[in-house]
Protein backbone atom coordinates (compact mmCIF):
# COMPACT_ATOMS: atom_id res chain seq x y z
CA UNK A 1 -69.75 -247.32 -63.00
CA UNK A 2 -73.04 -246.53 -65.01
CA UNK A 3 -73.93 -243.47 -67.06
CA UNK A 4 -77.33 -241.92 -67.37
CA UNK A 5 -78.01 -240.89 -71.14
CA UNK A 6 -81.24 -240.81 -73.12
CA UNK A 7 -82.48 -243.86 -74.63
CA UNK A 8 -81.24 -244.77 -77.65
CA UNK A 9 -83.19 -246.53 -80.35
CA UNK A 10 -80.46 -249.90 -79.89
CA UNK A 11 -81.55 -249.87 -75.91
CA UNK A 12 -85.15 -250.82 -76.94
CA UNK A 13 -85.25 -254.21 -76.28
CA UNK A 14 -83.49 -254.10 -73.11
CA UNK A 15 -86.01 -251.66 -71.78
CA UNK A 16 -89.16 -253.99 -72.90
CA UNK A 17 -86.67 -256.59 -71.21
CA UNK A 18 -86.32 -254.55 -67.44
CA UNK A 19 -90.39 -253.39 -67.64
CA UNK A 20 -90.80 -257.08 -68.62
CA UNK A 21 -89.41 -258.30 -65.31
CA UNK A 22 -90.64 -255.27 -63.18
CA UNK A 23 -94.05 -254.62 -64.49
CA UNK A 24 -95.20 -257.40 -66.47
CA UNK A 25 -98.83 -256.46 -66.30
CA UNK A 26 -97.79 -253.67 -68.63
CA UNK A 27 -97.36 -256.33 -71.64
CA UNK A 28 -94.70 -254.36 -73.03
CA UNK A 29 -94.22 -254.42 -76.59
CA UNK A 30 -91.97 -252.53 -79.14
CA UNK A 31 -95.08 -250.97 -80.91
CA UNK A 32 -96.22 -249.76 -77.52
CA UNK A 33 -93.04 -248.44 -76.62
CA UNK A 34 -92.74 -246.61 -79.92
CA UNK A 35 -96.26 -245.23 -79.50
CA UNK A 36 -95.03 -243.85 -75.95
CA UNK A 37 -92.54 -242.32 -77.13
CA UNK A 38 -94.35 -240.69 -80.12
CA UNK A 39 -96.71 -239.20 -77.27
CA UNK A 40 -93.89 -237.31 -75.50
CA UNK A 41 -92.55 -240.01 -72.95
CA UNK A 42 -88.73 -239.30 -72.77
CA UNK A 43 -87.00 -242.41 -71.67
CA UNK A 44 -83.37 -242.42 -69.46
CA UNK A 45 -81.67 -245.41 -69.23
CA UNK A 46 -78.41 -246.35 -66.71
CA UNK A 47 -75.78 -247.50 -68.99
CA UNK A 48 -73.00 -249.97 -67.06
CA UNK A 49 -70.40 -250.63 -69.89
CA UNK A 50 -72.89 -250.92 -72.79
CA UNK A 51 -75.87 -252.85 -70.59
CA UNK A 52 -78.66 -250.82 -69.66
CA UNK A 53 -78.98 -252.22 -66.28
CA UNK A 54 -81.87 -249.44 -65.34
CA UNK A 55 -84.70 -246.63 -67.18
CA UNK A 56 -86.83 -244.37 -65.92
CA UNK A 57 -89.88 -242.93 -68.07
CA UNK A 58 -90.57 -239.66 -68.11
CA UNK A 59 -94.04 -237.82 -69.10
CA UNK A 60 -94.16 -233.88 -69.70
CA UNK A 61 -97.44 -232.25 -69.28
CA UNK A 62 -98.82 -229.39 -67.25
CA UNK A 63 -96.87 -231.43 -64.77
CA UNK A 64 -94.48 -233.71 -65.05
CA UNK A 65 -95.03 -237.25 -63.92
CA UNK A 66 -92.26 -239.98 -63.61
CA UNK A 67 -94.33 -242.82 -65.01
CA UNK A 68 -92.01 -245.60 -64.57
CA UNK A 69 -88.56 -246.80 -63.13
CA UNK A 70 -87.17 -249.91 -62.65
CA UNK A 71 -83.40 -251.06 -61.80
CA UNK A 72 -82.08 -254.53 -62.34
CA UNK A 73 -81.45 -256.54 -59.44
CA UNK A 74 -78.08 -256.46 -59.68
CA UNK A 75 -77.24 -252.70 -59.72
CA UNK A 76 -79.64 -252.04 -56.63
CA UNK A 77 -77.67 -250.29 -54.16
CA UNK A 78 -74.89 -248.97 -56.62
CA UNK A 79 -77.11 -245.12 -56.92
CA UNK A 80 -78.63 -246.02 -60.43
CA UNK A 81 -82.07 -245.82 -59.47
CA UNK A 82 -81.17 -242.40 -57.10
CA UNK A 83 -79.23 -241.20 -60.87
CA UNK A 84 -82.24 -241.89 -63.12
CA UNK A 85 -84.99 -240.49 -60.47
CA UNK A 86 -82.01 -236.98 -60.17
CA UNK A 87 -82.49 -237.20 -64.61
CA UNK A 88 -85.97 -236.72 -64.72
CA UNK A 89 -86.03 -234.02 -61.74
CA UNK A 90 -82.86 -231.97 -64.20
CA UNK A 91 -85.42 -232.77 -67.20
CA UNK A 92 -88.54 -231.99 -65.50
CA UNK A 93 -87.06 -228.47 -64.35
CA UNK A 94 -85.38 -227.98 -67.72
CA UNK A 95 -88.63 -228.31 -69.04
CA UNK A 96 -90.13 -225.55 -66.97
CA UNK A 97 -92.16 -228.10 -64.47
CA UNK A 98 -93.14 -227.05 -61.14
CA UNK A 99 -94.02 -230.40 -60.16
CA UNK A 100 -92.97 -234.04 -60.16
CA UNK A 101 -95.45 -236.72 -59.74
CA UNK A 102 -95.09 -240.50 -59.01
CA UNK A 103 -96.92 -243.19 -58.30
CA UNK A 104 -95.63 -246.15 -55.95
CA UNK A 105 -96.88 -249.32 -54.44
CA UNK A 106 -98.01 -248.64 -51.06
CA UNK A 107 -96.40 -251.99 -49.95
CA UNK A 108 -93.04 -250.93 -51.85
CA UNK A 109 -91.00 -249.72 -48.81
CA UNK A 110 -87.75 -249.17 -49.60
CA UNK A 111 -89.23 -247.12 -53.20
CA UNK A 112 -91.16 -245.01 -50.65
CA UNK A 113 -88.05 -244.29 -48.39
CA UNK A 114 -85.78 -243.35 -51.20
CA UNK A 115 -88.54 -241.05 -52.59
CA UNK A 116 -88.85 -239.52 -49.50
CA UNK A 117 -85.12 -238.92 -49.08
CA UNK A 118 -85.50 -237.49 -52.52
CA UNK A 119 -87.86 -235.08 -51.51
CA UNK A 120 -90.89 -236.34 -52.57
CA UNK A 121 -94.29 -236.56 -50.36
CA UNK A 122 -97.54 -238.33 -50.20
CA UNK A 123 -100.29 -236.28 -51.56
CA UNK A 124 -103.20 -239.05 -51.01
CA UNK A 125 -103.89 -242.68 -51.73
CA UNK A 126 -105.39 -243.86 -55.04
CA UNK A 127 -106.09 -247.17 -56.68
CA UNK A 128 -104.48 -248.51 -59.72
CA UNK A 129 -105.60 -250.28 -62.52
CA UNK A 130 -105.22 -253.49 -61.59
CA UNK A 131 -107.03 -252.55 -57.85
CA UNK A 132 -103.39 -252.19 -56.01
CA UNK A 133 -103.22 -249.81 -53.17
CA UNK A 134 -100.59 -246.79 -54.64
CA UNK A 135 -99.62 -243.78 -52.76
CA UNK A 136 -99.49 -240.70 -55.26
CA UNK A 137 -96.28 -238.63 -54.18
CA UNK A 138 -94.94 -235.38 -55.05
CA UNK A 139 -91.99 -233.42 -55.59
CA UNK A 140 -91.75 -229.64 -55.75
CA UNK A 141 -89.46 -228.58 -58.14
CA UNK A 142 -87.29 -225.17 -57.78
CA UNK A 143 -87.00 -222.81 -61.09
């Protein structure tokens, strides 16, 4: 069984480890993960006896926007992903947020389907920055 807790400064490397795997475009790198954070990201990681086997990255602005979340291949399916994504809507709310924004591959499928079951919607298409096809989605967040 995992727990979802706040990232702690010994979960680090696994983090750059997971983003490593799952967006490697990113070039992930301790000093950019400590200037994240010093910007306001708030990361969540899914702790399964002492391996973070997921995170999410959360940004708080006039919205809130759930910049990143990635689950190792071997938890998929066991509600980490559905845990993390539930973590940033409790923080986003917390935090006063009327909105929760994501970004997803337009090809990612099964993402988009959870999202959806979630409660989150398309809003429109836009490009990233590497030229992939993304579907912006949002969530509307009760007070």
């Amino acid at each position: 069984m995992f727990k979802i807790r706040r990232m702690a400064k010994k979960d680090e490397n696994e983090v750059i480890s997971i983003l490593g795997k799952h967006f490697p475009h990113v070039g992930m790198t301790p000093e950019k993960l400590a200037f994240r954070i010093s910007r306001g990201a708030r990361f969540f990681v899914a702790d399964e006896g002492g391996q973070v086997v997921g995170f999410c990255e959360l940004r708080l602005g006039k919205n809130a926007l759930l910049r990143g979340i990635a689950v190792e291949a071997g938890a998929r399916g066991s509600g980490a992903g559905t845990a993390l994504i539930e973590k940033a809507v409790e923080e986003a709310r917390k935090e006063g947020r009327k909105r929760l924004y994501l970004k997803v591959e337009q090809a990612n499928d099964q993402a988009i389907r959870v999202y959806g079951r979630m409660g989150f919607a398309v809003v429109r298409e836009v490009v990233g920055k590497l030229g992939e096809m993304l579907f912006l989605m949002k969530k509307e967040l009760e007070t």
